[in-house]
Protein backbone atom coordinates (compact mmCIF):
# COMPACT_ATOMS: atom_id res chain seq x y z
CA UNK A 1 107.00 86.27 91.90
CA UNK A 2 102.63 86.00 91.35
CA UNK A 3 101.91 89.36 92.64
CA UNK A 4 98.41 88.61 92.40
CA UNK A 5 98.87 85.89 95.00
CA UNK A 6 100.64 88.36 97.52
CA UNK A 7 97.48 89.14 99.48
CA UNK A 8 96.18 88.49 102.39
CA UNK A 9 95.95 89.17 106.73
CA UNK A 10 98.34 87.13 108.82
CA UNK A 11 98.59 87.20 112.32
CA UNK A 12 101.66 86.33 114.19
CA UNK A 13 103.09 86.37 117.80
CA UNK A 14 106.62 88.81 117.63
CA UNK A 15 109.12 86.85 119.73
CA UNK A 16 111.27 88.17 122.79
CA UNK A 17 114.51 88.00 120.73
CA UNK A 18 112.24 90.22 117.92
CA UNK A 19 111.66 87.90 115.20
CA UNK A 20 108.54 86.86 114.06
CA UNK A 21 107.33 83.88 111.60
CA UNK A 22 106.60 85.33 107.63
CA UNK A 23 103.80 84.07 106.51
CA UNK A 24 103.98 80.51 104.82
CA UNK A 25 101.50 81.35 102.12
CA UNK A 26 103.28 84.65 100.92
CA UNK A 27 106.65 82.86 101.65
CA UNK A 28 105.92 80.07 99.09
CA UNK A 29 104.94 82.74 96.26
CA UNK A 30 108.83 84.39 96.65
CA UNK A 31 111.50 83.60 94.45
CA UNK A 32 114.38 84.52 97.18
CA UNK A 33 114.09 84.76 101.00
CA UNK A 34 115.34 88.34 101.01
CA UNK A 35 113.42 91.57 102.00
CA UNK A 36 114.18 95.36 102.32
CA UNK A 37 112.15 96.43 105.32
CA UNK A 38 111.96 100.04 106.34
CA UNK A 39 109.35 102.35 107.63
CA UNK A 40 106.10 103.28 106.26
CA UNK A 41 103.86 105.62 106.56
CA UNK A 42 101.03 105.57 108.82
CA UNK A 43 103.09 103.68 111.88
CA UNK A 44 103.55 100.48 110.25
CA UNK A 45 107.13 98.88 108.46
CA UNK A 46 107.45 98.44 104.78
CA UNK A 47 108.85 95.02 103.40
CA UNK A 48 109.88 94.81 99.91
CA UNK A 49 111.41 91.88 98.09
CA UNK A 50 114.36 93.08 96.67
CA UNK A 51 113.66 93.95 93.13
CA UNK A 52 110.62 96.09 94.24
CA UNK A 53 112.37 97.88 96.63
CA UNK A 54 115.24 98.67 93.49
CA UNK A 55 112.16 100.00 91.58
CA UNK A 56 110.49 102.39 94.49
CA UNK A 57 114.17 103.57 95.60
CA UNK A 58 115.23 104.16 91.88
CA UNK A 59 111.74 106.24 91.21
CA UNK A 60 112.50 108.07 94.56
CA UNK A 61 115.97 109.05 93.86
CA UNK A 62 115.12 109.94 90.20
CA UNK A 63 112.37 112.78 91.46
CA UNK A 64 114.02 113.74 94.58
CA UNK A 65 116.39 116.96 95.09
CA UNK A 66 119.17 117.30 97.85
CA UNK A 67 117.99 120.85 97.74
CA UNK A 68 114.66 120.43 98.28
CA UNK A 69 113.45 119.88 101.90
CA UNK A 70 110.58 117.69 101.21
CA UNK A 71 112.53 115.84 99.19
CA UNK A 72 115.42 115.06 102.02
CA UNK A 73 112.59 114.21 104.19
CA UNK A 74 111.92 111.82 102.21
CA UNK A 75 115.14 109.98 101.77
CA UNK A 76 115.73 110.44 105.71
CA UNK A 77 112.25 108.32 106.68
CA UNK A 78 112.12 106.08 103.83
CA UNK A 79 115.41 105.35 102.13
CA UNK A 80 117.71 105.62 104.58
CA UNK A 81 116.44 103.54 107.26
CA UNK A 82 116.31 100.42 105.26
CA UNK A 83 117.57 97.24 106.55
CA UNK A 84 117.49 93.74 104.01
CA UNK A 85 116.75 91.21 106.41
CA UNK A 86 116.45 87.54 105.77
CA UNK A 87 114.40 84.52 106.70
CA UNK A 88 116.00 81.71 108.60
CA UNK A 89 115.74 78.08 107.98
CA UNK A 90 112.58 78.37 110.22
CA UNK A 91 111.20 81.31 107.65
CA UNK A 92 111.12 83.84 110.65
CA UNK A 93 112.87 87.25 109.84
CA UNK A 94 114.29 89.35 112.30
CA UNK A 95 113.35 92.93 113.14
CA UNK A 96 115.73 95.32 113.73
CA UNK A 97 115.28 97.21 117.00
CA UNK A 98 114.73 100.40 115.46
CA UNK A 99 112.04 99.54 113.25
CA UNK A 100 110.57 97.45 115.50
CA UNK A 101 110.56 100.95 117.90
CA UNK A 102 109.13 103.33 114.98
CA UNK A 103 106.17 100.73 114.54
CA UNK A 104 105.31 99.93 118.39
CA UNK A 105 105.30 96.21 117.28
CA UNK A 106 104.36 94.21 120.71
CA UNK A 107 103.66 90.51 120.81
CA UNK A 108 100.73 90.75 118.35
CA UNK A 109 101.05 91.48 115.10
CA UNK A 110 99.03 91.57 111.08
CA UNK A 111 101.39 90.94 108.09
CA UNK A 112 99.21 92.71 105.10
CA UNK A 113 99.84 90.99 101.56
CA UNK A 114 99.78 93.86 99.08
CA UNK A 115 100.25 92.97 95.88
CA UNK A 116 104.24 94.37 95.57
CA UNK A 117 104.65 94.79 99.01
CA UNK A 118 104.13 94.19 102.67
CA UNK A 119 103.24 95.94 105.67
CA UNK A 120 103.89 95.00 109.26
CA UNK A 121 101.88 96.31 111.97
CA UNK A 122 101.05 95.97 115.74
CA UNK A 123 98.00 94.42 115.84
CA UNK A 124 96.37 97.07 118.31
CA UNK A 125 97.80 100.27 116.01
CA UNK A 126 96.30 98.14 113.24
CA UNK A 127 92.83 98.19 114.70
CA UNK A 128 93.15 101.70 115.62
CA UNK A 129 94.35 102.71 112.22
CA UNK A 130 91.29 100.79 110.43
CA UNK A 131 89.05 102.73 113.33
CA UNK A 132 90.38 106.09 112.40
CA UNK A 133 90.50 105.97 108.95
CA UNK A 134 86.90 104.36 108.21
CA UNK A 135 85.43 107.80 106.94
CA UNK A 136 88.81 107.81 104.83
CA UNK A 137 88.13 104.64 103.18
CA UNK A 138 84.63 105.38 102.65
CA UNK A 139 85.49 108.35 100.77
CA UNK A 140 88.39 107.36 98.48
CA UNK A 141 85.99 104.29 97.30
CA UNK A 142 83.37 106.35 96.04
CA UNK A 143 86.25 107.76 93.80
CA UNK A 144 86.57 104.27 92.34
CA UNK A 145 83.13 104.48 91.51
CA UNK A 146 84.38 104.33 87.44
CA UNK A 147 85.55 100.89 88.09
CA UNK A 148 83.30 98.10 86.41
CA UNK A 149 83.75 94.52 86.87
């Protein structure tokens, strides 16, 4: 896998049946045609190819505690709702209801490329999200002010 060719916005049309076509670009820069999807945070799903996902899961379980309740708040919202789901011949992947639910997808839908990972949103929670997080944005780039190019 290039990670620094998994960027990008897609748009795609989620079909009736709940399947939806993964983007060709990203698609072509994947070894396998596997993903872990599960929810994210900030009303969106999470898709990880498969040895990301073992890395984030791994680093989860290593610093989370049974005893702990943020911890098994955690596991409940991110670990244990993930699904692997596959792309057919077609490269479409199938949602599964439940994640489709937690993320309101609808017809319209962005894929986001990012870097290790991908995040699938409804395109109108998308444009509110970018909306109400602007002054967000604006703030936690002036903390990158140290970068230099």
């Amino acid at each position: 896998m290039d990670a620094e060719l998994l960027t990008g916005e897609y748009r795609n049309t989620l079909d009736e049946k709940g399947r939806i076509m993964f983007p060709v670009r990203l698609r072509s820069e994947l070894d396998g045609s596997t993903f872990v999807m599960t929810r994210g945070i900030d009303r969106c799903l999470w898709l990880f190819p498969p040895e990301q996902w073992k890395i984030l899961c791994d680093k989860v379980m290593e610093s989370a505690s049974l005893f702990h309740s943020q911890s098994r708040s955690v596991l409940r919202r991110l670990i244990a709702p993930a699904q692997e789901v596959e792309t057919d011949k077609t490269g479409r992947i199938s949602i599964p209801q439940s994640l489709r639910e937690y993320a309101g997808l609808g017809k319209d839908c962005v894929f986001l490329g990012i870097n290790k990972y991908f995040e699938l949103w409804d395109s109108n929670e998308y444009e509110r999200y970018l909306g109400e997080s602007e002054a967000d944005f604006r703030e936690a780039t002036e903390g990158l002010g140290s970068i230099c190019l």
